[in-house]
Protein backbone atom coordinates (compact mmCIF):
# COMPACT_ATOMS: atom_id res chain seq x y z
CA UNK A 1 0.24 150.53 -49.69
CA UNK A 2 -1.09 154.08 -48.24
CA UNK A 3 -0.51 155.14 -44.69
CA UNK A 4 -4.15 155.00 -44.11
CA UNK A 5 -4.31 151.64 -44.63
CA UNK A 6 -2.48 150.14 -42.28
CA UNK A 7 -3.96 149.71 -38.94
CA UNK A 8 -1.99 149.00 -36.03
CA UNK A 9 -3.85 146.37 -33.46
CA UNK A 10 -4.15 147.22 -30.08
CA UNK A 11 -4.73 144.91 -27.36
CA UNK A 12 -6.85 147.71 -25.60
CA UNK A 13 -9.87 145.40 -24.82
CA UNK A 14 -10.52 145.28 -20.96
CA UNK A 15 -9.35 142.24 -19.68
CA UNK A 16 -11.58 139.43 -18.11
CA UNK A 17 -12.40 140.26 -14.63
CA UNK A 18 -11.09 137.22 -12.21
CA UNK A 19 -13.13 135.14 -9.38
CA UNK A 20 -11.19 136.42 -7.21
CA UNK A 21 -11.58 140.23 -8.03
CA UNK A 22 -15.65 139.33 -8.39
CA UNK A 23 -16.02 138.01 -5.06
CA UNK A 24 -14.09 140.96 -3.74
CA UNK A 25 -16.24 143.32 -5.37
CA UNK A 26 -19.28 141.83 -3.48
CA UNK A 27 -17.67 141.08 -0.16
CA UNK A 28 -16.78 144.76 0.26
CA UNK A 29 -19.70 146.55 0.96
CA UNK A 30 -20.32 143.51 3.07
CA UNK A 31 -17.16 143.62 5.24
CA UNK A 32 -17.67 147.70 5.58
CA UNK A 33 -21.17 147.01 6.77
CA UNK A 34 -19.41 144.68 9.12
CA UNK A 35 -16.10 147.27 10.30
CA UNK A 36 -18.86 150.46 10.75
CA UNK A 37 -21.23 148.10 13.06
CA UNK A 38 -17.57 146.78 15.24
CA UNK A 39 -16.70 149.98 15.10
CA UNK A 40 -19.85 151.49 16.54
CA UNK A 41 -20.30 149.01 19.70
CA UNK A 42 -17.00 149.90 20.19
CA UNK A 43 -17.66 153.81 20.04
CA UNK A 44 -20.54 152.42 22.55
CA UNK A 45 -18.83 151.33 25.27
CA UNK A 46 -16.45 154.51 25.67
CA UNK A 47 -19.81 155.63 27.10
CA UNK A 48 -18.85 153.78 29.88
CA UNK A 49 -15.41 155.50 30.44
CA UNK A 50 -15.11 158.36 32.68
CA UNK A 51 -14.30 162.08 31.97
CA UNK A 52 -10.67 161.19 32.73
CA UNK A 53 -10.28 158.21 30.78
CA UNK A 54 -11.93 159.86 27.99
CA UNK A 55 -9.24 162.86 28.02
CA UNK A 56 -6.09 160.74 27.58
CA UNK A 57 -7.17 159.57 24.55
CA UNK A 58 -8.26 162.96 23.30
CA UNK A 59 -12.25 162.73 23.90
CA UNK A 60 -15.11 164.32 25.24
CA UNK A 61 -18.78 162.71 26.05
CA UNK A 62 -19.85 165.43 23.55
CA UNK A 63 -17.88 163.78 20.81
CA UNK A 64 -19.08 160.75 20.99
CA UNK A 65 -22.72 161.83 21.49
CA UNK A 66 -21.95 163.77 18.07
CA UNK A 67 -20.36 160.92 16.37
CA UNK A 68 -23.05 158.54 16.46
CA UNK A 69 -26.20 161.13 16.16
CA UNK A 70 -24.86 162.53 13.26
CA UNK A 71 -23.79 159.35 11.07
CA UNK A 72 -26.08 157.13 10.29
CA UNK A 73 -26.24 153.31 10.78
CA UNK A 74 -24.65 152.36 7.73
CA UNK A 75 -21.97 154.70 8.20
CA UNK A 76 -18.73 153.96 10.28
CA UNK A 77 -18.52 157.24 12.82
CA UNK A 78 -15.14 156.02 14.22
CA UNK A 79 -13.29 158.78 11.81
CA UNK A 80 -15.35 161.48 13.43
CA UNK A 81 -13.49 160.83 16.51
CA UNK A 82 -10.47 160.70 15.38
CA UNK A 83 -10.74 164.38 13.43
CA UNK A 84 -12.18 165.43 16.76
CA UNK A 85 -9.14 163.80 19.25
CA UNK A 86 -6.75 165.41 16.82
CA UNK A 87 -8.46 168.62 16.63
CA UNK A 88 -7.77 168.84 20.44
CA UNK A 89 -4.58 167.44 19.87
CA UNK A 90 -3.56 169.96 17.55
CA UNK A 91 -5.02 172.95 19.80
CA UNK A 92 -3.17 172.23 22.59
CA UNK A 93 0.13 171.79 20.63
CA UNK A 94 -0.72 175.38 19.32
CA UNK A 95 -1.67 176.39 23.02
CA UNK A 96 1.68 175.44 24.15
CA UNK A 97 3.63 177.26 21.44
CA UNK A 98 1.84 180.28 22.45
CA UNK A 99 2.47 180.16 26.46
């Protein structure tokens, strides 16, 4: 028998795809439909803190006018804020070093 003749098998082929896995595949998009809309009536009603409020956690009215005018209704605009609270946090930590 030559070397090129035998053939080793493989059991390469992509397994079968579960129920489970299917119905997570199609409840996803669903469920981060679901997060970004929680997530913006949330974002919503820190309009109704004051400027105070707003700068303990890190915030400004501008960011939160900028997070939801610049993503759109699909998207979730909760990680804008939190870039922009640790921007400021990171600023002032660098402010204090330098004082």
């Amino acid at each position: 028998m030559r070397v090129i003749d035998q053939t080793l098998e493989l059991d390469c082929a992509k397994q079968p795809v579960s129920v489970s896995a299917r119905l997570a595949g199609i409840l996803a998009p669903l469920a981060a439909l679901f997060r970004g809309y929680r997530n913006r009536r949330a974002i919503n009603g820190l309009t109704e803190l004051d400027d105070y409020q707003l700068r303990d956690i890190g915030l400004t009215r501008a960011d939160i006018a900028s997070a939801l005018l610049t993503s759109t209704f699909f998207e979730d605009p909760s990680p804008q804020l939190t870039d922009s609270a640790r921007r400021r946090w990171r600023l002032s930590i660098f402010r204090s070093y330098i004082d």
